[in-house]
PDB file of N, CA and C in Angstrom:
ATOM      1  N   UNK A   1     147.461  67.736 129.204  1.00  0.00           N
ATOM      2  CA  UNK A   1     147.568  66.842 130.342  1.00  0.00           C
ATOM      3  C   UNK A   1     148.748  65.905 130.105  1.00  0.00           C
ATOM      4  N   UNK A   2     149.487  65.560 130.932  1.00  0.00           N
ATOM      5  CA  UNK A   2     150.778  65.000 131.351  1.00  0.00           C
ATOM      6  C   UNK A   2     150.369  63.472 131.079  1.00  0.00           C
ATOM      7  N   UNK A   3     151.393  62.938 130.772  1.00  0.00           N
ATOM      8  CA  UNK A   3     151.118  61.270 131.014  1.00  0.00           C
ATOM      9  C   UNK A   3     151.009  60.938 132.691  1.00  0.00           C
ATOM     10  N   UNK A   4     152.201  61.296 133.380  1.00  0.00           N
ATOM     11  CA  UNK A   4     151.927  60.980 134.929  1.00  0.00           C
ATOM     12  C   UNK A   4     150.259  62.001 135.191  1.00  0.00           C
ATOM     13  N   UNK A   5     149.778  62.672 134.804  1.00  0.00           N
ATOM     14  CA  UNK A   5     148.445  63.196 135.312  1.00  0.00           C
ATOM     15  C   UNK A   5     147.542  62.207 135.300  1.00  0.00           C
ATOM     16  N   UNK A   6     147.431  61.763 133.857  1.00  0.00           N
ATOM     17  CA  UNK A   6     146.808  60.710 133.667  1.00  0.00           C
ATOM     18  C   UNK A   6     146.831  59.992 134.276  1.00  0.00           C
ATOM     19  N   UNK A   7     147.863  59.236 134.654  1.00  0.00           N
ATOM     20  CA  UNK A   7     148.527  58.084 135.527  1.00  0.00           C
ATOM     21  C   UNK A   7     147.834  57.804 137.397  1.00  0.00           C
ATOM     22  N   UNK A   8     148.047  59.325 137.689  1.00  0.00           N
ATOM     23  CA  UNK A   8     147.836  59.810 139.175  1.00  0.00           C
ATOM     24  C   UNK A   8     145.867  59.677 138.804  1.00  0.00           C
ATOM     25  N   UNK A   9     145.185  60.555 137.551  1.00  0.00           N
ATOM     26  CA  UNK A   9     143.986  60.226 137.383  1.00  0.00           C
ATOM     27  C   UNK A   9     143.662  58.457 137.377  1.00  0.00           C
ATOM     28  N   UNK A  10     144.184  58.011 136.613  1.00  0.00           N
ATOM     29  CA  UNK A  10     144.075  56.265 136.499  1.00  0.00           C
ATOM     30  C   UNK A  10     144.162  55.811 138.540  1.00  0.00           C
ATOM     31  N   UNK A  11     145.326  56.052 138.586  1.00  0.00           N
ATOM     32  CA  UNK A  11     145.549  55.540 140.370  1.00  0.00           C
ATOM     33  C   UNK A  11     143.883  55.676 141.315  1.00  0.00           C
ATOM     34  N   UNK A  12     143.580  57.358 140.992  1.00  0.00           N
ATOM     35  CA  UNK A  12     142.623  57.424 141.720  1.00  0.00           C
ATOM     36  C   UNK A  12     141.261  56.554 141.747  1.00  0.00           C
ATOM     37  N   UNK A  13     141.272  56.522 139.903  1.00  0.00           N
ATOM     38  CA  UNK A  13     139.979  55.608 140.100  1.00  0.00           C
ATOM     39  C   UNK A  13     140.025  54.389 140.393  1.00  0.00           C
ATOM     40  N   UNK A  14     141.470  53.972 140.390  1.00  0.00           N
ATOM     41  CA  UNK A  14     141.738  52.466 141.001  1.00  0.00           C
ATOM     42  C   UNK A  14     141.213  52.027 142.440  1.00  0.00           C
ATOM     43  N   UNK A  15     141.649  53.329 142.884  1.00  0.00           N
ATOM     44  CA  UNK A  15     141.544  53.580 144.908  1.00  0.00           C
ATOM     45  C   UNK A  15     140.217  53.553 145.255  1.00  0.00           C
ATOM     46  N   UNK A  16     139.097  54.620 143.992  1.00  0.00           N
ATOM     47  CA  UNK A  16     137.496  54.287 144.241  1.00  0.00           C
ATOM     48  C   UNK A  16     136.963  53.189 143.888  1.00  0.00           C
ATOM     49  N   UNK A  17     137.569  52.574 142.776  1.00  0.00           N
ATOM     50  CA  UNK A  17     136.917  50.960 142.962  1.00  0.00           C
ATOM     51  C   UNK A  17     137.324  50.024 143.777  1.00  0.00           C
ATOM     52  N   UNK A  18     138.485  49.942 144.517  1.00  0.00           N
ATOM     53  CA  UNK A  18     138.565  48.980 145.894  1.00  0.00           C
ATOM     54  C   UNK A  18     137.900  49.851 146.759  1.00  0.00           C
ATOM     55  N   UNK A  19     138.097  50.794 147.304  1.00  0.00           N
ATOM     56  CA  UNK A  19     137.058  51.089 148.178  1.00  0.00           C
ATOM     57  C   UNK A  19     135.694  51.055 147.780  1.00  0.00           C
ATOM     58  N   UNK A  20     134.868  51.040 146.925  1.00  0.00           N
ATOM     59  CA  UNK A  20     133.843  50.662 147.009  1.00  0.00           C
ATOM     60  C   UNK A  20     133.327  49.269 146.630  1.00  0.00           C
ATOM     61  N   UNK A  21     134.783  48.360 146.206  1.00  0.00           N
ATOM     62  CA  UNK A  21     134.755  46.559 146.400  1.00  0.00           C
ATOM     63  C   UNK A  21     134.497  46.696 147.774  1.00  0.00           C
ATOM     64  N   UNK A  22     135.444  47.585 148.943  1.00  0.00           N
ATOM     65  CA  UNK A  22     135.285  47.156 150.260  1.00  0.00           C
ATOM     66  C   UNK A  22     134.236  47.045 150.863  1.00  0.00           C
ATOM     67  N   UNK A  23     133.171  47.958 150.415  1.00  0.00           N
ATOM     68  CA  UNK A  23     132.007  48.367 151.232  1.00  0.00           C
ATOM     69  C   UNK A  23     131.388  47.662 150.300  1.00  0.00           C
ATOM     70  N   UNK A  24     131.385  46.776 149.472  1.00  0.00           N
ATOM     71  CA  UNK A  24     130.316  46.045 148.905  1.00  0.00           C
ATOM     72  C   UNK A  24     129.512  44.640 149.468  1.00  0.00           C
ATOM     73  N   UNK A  25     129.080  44.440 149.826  1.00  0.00           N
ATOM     74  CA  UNK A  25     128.202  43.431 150.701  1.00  0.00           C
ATOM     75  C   UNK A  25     128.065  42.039 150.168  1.00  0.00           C
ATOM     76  N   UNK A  26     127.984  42.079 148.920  1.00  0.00           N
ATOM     77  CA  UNK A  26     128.016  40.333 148.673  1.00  0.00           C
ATOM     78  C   UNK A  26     129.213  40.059 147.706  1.00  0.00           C
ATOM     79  N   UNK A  27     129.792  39.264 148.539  1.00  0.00           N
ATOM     80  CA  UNK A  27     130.764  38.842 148.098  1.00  0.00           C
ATOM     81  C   UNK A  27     131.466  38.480 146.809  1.00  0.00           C
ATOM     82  N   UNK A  28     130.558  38.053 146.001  1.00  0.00           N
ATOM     83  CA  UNK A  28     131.308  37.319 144.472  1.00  0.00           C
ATOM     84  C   UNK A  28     131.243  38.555 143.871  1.00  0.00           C
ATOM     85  N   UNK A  29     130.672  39.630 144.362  1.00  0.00           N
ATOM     86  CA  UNK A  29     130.273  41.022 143.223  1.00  0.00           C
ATOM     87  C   UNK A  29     131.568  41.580 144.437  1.00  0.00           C
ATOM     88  N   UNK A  30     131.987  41.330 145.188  1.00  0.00           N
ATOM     89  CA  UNK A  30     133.201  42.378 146.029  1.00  0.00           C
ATOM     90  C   UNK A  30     134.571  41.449 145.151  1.00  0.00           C
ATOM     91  N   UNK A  31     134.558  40.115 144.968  1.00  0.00           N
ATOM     92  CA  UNK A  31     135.517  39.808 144.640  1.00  0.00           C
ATOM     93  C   UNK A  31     136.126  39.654 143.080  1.00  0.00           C
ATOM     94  N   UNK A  32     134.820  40.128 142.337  1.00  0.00           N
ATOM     95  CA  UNK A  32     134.378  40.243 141.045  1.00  0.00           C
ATOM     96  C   UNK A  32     135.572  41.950 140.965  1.00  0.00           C
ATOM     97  N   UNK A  33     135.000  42.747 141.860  1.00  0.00           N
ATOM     98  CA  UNK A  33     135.002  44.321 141.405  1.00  0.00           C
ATOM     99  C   UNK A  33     136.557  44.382 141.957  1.00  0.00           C
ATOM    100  N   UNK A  34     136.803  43.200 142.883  1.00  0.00           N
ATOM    101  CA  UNK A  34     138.544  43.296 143.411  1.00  0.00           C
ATOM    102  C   UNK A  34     139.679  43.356 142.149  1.00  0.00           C
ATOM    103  N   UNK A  35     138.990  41.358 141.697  1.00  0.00           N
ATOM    104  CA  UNK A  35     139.927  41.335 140.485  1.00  0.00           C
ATOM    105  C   UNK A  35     140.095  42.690 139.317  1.00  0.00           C
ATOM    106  N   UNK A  36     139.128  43.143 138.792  1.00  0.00           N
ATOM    107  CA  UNK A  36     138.741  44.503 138.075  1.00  0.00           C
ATOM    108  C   UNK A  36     140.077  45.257 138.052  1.00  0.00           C
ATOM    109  N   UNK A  37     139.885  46.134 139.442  1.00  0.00           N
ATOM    110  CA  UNK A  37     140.642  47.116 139.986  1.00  0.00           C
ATOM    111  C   UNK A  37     142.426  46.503 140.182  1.00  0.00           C
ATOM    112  N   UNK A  38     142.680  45.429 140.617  1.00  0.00           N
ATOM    113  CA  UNK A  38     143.572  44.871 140.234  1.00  0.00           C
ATOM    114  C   UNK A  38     144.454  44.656 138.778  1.00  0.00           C
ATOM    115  N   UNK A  39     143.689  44.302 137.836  1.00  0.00           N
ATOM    116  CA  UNK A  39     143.741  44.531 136.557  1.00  0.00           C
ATOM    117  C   UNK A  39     144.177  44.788 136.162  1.00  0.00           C
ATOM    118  N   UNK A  40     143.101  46.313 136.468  1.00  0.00           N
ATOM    119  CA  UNK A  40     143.229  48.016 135.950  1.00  0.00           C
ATOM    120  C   UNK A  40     144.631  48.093 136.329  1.00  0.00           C
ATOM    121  N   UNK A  41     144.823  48.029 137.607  1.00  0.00           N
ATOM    122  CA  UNK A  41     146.275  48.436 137.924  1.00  0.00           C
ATOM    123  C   UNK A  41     147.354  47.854 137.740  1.00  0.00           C
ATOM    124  N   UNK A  42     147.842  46.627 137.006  1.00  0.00           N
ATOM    125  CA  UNK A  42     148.605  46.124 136.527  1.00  0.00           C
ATOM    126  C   UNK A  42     148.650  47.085 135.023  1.00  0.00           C
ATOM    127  N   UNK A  43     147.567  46.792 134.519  1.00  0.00           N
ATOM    128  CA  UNK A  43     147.755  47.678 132.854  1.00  0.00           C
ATOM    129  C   UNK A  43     147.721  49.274 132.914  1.00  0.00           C
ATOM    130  N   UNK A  44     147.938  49.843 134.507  1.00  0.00           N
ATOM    131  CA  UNK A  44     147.835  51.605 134.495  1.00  0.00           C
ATOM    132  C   UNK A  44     149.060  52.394 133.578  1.00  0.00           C
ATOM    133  N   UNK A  45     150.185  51.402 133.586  1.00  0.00           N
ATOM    134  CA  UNK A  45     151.273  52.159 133.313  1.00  0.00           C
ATOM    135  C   UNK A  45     150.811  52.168 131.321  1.00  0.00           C
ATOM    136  N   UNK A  46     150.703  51.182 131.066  1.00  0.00           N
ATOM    137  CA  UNK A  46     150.215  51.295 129.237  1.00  0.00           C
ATOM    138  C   UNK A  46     148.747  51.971 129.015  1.00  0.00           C
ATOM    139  N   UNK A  47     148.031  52.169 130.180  1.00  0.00           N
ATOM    140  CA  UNK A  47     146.343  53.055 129.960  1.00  0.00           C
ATOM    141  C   UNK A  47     147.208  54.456 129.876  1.00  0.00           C
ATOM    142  N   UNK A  48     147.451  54.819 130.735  1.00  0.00           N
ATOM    143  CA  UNK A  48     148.414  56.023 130.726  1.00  0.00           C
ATOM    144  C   UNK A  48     149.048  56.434 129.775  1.00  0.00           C
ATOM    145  N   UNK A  49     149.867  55.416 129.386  1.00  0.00           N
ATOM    146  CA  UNK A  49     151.349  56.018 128.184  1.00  0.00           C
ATOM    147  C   UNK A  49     149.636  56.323 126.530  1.00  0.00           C
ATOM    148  N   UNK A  50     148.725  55.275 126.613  1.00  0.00           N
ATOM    149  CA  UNK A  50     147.700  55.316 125.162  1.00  0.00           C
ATOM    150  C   UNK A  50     147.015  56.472 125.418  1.00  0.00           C
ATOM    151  N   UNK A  51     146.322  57.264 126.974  1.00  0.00           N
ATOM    152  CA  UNK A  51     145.882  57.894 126.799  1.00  0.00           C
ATOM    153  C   UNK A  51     146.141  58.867 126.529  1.00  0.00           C
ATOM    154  N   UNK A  52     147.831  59.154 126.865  1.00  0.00           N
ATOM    155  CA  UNK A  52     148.778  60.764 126.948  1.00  0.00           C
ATOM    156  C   UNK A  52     148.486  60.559 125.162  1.00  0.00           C
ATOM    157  N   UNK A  53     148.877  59.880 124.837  1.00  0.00           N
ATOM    158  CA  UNK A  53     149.024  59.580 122.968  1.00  0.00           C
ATOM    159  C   UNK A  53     148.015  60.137 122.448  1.00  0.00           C
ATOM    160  N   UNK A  54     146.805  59.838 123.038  1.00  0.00           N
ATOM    161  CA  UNK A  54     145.487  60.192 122.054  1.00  0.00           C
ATOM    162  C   UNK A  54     145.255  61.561 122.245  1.00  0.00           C
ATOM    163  N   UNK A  55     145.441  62.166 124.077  1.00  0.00           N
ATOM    164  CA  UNK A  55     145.379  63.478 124.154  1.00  0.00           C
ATOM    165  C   UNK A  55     146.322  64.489 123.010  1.00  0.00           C
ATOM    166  N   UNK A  56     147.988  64.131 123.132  1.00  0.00           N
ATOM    167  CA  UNK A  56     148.987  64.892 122.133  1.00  0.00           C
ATOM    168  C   UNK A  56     148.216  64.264 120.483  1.00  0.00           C
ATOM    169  N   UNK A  57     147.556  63.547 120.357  1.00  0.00           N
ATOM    170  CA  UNK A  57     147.370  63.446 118.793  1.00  0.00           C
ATOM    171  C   UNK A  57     145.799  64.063 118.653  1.00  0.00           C
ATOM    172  N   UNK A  58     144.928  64.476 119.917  1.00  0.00           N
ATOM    173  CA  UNK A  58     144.068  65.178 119.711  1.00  0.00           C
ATOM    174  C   UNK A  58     144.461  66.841 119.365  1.00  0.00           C
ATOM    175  N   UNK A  59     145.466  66.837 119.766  1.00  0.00           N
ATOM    176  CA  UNK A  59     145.698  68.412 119.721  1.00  0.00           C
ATOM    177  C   UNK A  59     145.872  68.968 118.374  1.00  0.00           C
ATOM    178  N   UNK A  60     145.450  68.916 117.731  1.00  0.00           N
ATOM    179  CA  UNK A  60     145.786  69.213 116.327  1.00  0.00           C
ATOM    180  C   UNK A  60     144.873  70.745 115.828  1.00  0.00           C
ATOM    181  N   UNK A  61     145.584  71.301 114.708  1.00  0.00           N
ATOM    182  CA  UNK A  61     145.072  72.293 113.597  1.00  0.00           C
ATOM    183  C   UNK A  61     144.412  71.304 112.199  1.00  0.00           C
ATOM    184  N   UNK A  62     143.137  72.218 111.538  1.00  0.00           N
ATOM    185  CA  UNK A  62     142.731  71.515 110.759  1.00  0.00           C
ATOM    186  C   UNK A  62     143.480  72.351 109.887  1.00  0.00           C
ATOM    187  N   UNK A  63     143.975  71.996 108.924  1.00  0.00           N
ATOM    188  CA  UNK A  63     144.522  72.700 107.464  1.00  0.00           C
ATOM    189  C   UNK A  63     143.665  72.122 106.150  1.00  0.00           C
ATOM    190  N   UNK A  64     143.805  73.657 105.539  1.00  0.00           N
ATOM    191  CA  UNK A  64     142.767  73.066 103.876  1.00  0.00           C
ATOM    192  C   UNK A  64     143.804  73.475 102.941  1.00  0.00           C
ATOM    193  N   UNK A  65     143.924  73.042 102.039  1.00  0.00           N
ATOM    194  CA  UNK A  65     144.229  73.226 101.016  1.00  0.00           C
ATOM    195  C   UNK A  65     143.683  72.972  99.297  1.00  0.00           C
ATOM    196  N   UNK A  66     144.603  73.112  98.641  1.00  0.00           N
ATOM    197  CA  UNK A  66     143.770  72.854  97.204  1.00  0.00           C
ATOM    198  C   UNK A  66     145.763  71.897  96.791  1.00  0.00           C
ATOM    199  N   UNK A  67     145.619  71.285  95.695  1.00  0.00           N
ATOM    200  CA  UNK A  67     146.877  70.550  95.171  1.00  0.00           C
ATOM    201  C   UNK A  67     145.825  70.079  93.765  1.00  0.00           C
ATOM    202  N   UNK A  68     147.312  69.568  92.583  1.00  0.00           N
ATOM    203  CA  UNK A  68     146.764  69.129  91.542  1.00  0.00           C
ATOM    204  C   UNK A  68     146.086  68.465  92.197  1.00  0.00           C
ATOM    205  N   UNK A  69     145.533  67.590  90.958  1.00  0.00           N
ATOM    206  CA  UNK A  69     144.579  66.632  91.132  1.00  0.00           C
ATOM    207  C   UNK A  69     145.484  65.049  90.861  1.00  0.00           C
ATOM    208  N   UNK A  70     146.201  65.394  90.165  1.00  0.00           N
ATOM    209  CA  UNK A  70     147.608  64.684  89.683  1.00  0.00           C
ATOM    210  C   UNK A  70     148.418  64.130  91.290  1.00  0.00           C
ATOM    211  N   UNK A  71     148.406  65.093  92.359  1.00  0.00           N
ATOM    212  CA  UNK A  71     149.143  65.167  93.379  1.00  0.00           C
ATOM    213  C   UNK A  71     147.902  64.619  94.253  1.00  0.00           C
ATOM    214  N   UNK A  72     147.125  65.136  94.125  1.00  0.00           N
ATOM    215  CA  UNK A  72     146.056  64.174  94.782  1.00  0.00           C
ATOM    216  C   UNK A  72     145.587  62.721  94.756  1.00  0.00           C
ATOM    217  N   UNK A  73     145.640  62.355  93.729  1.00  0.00           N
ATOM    218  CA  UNK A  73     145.411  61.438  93.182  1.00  0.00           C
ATOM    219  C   UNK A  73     146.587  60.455  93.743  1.00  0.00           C
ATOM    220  N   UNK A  74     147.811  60.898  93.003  1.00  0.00           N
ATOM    221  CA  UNK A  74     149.215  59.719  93.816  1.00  0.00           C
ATOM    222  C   UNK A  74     149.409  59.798  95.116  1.00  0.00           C
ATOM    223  N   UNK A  75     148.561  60.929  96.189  1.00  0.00           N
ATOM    224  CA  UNK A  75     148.560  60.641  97.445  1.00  0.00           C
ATOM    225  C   UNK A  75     147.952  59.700  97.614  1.00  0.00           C
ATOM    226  N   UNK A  76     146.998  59.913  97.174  1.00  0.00           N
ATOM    227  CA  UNK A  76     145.632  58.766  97.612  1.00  0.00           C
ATOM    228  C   UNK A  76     146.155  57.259  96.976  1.00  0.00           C
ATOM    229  N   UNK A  77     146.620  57.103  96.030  1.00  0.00           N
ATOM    230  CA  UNK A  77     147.509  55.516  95.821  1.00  0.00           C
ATOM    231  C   UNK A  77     148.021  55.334  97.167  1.00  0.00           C
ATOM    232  N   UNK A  78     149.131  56.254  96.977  1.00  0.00           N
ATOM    233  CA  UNK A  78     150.152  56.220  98.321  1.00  0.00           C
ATOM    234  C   UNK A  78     149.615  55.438  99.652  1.00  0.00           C
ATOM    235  N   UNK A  79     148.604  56.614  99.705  1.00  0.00           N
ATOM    236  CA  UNK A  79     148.105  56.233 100.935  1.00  0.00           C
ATOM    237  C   UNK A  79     147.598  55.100 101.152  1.00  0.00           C
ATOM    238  N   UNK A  80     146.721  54.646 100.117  1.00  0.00           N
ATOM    239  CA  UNK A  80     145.965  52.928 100.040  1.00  0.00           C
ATOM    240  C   UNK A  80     146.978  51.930 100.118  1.00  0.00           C
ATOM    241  N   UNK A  81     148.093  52.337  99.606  1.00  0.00           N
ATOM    242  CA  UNK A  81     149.104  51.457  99.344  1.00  0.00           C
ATOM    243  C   UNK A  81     149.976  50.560 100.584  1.00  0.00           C
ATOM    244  N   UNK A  82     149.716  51.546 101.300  1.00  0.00           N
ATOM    245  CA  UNK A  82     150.199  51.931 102.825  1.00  0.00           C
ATOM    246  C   UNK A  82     149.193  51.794 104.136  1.00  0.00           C
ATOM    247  N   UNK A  83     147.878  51.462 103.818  1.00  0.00           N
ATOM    248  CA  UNK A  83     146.989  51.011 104.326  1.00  0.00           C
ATOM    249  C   UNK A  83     146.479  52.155 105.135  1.00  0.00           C
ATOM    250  N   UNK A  84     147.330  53.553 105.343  1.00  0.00           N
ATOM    251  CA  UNK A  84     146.563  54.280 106.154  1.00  0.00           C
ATOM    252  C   UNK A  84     146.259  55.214 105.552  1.00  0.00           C
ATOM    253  N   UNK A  85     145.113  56.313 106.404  1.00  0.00           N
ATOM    254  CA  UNK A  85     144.441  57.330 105.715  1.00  0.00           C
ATOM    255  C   UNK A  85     145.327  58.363 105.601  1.00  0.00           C
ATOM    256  N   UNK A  86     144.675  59.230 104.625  1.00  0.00           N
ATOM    257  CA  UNK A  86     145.498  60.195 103.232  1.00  0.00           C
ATOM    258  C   UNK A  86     146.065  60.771 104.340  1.00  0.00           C
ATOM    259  N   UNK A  87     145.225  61.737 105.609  1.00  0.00           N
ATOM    260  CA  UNK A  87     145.471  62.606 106.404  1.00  0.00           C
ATOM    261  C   UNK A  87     146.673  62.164 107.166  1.00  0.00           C
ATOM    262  N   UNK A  88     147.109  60.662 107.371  1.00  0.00           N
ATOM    263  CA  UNK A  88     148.257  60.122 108.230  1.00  0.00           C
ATOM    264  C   UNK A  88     149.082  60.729 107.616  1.00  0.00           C
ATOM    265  N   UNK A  89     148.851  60.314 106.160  1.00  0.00           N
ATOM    266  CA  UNK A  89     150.698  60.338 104.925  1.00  0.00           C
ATOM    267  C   UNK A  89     150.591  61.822 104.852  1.00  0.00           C
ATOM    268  N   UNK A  90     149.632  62.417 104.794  1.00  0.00           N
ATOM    269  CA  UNK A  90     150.632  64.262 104.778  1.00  0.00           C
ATOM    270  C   UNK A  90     150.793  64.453 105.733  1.00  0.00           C
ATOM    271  N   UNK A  91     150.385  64.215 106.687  1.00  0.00           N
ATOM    272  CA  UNK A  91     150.828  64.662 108.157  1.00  0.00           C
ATOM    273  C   UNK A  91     152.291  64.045 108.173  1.00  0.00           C
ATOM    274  N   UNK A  92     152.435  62.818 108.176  1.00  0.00           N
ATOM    275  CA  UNK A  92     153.711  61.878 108.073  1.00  0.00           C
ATOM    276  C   UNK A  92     155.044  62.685 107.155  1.00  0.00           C
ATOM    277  N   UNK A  93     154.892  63.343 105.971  1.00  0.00           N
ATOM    278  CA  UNK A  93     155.266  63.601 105.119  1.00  0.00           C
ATOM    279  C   UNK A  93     155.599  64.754 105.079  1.00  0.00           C
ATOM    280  N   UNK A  94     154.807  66.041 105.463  1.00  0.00           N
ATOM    281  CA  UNK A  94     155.517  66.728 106.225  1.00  0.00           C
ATOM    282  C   UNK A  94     155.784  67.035 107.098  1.00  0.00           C
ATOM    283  N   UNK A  95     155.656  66.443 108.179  1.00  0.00           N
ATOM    284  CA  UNK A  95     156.281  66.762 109.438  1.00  0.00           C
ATOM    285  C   UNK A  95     157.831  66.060 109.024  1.00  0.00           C
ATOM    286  N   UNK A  96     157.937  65.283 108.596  1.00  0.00           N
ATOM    287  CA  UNK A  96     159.339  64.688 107.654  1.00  0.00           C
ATOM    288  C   UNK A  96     160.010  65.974 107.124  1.00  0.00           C
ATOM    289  N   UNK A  97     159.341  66.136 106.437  1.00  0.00           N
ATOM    290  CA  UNK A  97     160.085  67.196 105.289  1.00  0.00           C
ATOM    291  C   UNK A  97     160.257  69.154 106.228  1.00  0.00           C
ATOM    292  N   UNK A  98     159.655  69.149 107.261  1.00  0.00           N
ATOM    293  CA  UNK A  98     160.225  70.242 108.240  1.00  0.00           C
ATOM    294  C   UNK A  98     161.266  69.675 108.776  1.00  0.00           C
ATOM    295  N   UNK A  99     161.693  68.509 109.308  1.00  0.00           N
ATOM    296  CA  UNK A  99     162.137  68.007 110.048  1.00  0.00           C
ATOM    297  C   UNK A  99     163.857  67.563 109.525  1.00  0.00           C
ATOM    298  N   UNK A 100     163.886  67.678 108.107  1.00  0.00           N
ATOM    299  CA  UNK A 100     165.358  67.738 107.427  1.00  0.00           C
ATOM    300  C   UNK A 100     165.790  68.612 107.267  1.00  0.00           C
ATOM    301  N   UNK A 101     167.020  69.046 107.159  1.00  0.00           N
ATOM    302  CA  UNK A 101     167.728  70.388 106.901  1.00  0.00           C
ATOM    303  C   UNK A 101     167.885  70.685 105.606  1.00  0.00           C
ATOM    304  N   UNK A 102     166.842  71.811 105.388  1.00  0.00           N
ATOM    305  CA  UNK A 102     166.922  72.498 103.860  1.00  0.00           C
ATOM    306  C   UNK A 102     167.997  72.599 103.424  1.00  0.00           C
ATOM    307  N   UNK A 103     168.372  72.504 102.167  1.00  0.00           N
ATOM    308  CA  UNK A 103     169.752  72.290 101.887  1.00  0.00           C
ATOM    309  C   UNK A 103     169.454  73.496 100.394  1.00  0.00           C
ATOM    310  N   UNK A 104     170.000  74.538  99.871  1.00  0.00           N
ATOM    311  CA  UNK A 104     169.550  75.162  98.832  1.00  0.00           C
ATOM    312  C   UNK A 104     169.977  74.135  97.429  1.00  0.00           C
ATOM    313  N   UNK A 105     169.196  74.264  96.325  1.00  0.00           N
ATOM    314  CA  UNK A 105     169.467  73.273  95.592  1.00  0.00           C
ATOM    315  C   UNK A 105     170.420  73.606  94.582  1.00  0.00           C
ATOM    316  N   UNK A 106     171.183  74.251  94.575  1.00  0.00           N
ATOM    317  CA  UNK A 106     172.092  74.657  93.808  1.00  0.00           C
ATOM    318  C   UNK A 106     173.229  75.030  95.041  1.00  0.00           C
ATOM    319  N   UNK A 107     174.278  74.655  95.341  1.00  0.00           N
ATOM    320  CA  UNK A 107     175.288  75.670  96.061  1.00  0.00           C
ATOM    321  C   UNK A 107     175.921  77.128  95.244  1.00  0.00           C
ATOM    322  N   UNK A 108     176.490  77.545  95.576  1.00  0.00           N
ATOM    323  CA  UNK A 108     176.795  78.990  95.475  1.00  0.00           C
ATOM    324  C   UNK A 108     177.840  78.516  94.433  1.00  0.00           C
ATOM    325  N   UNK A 109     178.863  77.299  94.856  1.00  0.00           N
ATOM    326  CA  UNK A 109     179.852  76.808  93.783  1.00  0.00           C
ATOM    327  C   UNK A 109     179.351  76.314  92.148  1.00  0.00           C
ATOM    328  N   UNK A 110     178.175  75.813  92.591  1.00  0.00           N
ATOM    329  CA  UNK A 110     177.399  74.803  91.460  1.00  0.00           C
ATOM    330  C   UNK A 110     177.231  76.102  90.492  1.00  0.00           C
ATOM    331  N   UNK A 111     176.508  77.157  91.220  1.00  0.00           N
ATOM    332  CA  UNK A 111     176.154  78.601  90.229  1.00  0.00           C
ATOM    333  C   UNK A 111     176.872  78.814  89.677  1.00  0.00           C
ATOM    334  N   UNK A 112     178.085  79.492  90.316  1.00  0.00           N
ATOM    335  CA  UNK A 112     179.269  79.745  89.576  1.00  0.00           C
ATOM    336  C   UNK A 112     180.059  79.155  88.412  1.00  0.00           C
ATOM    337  N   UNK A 113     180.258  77.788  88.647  1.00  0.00           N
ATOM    338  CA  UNK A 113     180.521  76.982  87.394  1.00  0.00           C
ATOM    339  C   UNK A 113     179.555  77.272  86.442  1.00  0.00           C
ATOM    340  N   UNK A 114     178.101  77.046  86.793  1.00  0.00           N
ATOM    341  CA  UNK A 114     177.387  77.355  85.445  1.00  0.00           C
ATOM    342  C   UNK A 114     177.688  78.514  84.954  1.00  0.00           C
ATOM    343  N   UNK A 115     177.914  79.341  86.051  1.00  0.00           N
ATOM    344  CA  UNK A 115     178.369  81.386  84.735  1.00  0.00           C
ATOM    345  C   UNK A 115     179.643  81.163  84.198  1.00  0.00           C
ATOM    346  N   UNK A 116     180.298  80.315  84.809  1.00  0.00           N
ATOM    347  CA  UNK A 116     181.728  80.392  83.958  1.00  0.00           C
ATOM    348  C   UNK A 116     181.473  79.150  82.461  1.00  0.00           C
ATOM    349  N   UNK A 117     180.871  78.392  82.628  1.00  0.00           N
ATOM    350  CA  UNK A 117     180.604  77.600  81.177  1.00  0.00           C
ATOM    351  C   UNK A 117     179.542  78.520  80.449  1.00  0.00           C
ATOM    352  N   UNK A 118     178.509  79.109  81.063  1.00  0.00           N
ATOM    353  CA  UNK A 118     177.791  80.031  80.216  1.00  0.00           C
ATOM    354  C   UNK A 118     178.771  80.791  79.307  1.00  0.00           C
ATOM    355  N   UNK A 119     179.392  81.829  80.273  1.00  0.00           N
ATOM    356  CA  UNK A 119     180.712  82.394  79.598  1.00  0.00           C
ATOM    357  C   UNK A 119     181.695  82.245  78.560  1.00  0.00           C
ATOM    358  N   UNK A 120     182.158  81.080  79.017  1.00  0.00           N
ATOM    359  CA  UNK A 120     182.469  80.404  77.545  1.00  0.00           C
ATOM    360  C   UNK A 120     182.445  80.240  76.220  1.00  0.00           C
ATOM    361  N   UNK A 121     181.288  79.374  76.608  1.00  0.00           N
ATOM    362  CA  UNK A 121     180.269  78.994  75.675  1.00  0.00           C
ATOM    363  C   UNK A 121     180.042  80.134  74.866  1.00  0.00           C
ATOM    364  N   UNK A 122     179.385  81.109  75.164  1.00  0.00           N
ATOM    365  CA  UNK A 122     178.921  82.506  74.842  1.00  0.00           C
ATOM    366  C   UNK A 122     180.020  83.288  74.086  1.00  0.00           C
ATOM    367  N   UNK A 123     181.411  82.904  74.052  1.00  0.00           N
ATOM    368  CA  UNK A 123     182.228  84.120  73.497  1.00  0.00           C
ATOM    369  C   UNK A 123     182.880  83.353  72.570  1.00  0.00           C
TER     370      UNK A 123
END
């Protein structure tokens, strides 16, 4: 679901609570349910943008894994350290680490120098 879906959903229920402020019969409860809907619709544009958020952060895969315990362990610092839960910082962490351009850790030049000092060295 879209943020404007949401948005157009939010509008509508705005439209059923003044109309049924309109048809409400005593007054301090019509002018009670006015202010409400009023509100609502001043804060639609930020109900909207939190709810699109929670929908895209509901969408998720569960992943399991196994890691040292060593690696587990300094997540879990990490994470306390940082005040949020473990599941934020790997999520955080790699979606980071897809998100840089692999770089190979040696270049093709770096190799080469090492066979030519191997070489060397060796004769």
């Amino acid at each position: 679901m879209t943020r404007d879906e949401v948005l157009a959903g939010i509008n509508q229920e705005i439209a059923e609570q003044r109309d049924a402020a309109e048809h409400e019969a005593d007054p301090a409860r019509r002018d009670r349910m006015l202010r409400h809907a009023r509100s609502r619709a001043d804060l639609a544009e930020e109900e909207a943008d939190a709810v699109a958020a929670d929908i895209v952060e509901n969408e998720q895969a569960a992943l399991s894994l196994r890691v040292p315990v060593s690696l587990s362990m300094a997540l879990k610092a990490r994470a306390e350290a940082e005040r949020i839960p473990l599941s934020a910082l790997v999520r955080r962490m790699l979606t980071q680490a897809l998100e840089q351009p692999s770089s190979p850790v040696l270049t093709v030049e770096q190799v080469e120098e090492i066979a030519r000092r191997v070489y060397r060295e060796s004769a």
